[in-house]
Protein backbone atom coordinates (compact mmCIF):
# COMPACT_ATOMS: atom_id res chain seq x y z
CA UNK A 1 116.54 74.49 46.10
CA UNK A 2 114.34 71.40 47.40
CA UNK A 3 117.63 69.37 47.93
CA UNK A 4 119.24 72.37 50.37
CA UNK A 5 115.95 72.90 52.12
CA UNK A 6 115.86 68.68 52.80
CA UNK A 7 119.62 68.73 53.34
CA UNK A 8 118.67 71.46 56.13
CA UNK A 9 116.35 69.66 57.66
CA UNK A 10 118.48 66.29 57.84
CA UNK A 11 121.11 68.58 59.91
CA UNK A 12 118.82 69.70 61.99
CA UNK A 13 117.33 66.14 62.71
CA UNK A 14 121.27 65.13 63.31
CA UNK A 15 121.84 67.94 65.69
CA UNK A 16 118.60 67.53 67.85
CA UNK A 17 119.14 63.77 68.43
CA UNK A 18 122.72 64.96 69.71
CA UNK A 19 121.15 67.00 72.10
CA UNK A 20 121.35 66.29 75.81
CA UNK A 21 118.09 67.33 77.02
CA UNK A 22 117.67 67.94 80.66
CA UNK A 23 115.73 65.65 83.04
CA UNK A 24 112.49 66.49 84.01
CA UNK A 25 113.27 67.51 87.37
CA UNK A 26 115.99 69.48 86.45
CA UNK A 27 113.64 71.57 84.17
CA UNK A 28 111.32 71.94 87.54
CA UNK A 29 114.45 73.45 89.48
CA UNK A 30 115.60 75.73 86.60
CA UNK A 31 111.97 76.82 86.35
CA UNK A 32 111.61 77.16 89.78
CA UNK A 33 114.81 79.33 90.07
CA UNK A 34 113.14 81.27 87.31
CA UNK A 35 110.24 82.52 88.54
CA UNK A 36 111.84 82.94 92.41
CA UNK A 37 114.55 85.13 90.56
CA UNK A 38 111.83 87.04 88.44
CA UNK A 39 109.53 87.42 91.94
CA UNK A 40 112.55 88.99 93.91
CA UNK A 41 113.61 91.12 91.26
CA UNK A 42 109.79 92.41 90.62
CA UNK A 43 109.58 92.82 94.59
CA UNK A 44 112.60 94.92 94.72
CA UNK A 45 111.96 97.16 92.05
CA UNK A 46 107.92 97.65 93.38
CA UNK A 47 109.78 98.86 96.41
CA UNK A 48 112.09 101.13 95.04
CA UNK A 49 109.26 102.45 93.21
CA UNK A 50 107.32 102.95 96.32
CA UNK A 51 110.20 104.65 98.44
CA UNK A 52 110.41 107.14 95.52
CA UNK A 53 106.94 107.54 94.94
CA UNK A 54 106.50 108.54 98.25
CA UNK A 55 109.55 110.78 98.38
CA UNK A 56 108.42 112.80 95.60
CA UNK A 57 105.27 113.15 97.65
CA UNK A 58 107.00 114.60 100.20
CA UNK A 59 108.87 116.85 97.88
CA UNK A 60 106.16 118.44 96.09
C-alpha cells in the first residue's frame, strides 16, 4: 500500500514538472478577462431582473 501511495506521488511529481505553466502576465489577462466576463454577465442579468421586476409591477 505505502509503495502505490509513493509510486503516486512520483507520477504526480513527473507530470507537474511537465507542465507548461503560464507566464505571469498571461495569468493577469486571463484573470482580467475573468472578472470583465463575470461583471457583464452579472450586469445583464441585474437588468433583466429589473425590466421584469418592474413589469410585474405594472401587472399587478
Amino acid at each position: 500500500m505505502l509503495q502505490k501511495i509513493t509510486q503516486y506521488f512520483r507520477e504526480v511529481s513527473n507530470e507537474l514538472k511537465q507542465t507548461t505553466w503560464p507566464t505571469k502576465d498571461a495569468t493577469k489577462r486571463m484573470a482580467l478577462l475573468v472578472v470583465a466576463v463575470a461583471t457583464l454577465i452579472a450586469l445583464y442579468l441585474g437588468g433583466i431582473d429589473f425590466l421584469l421586476q418592474k413589469a410585474m409591477e405594472i401587472l399587478i
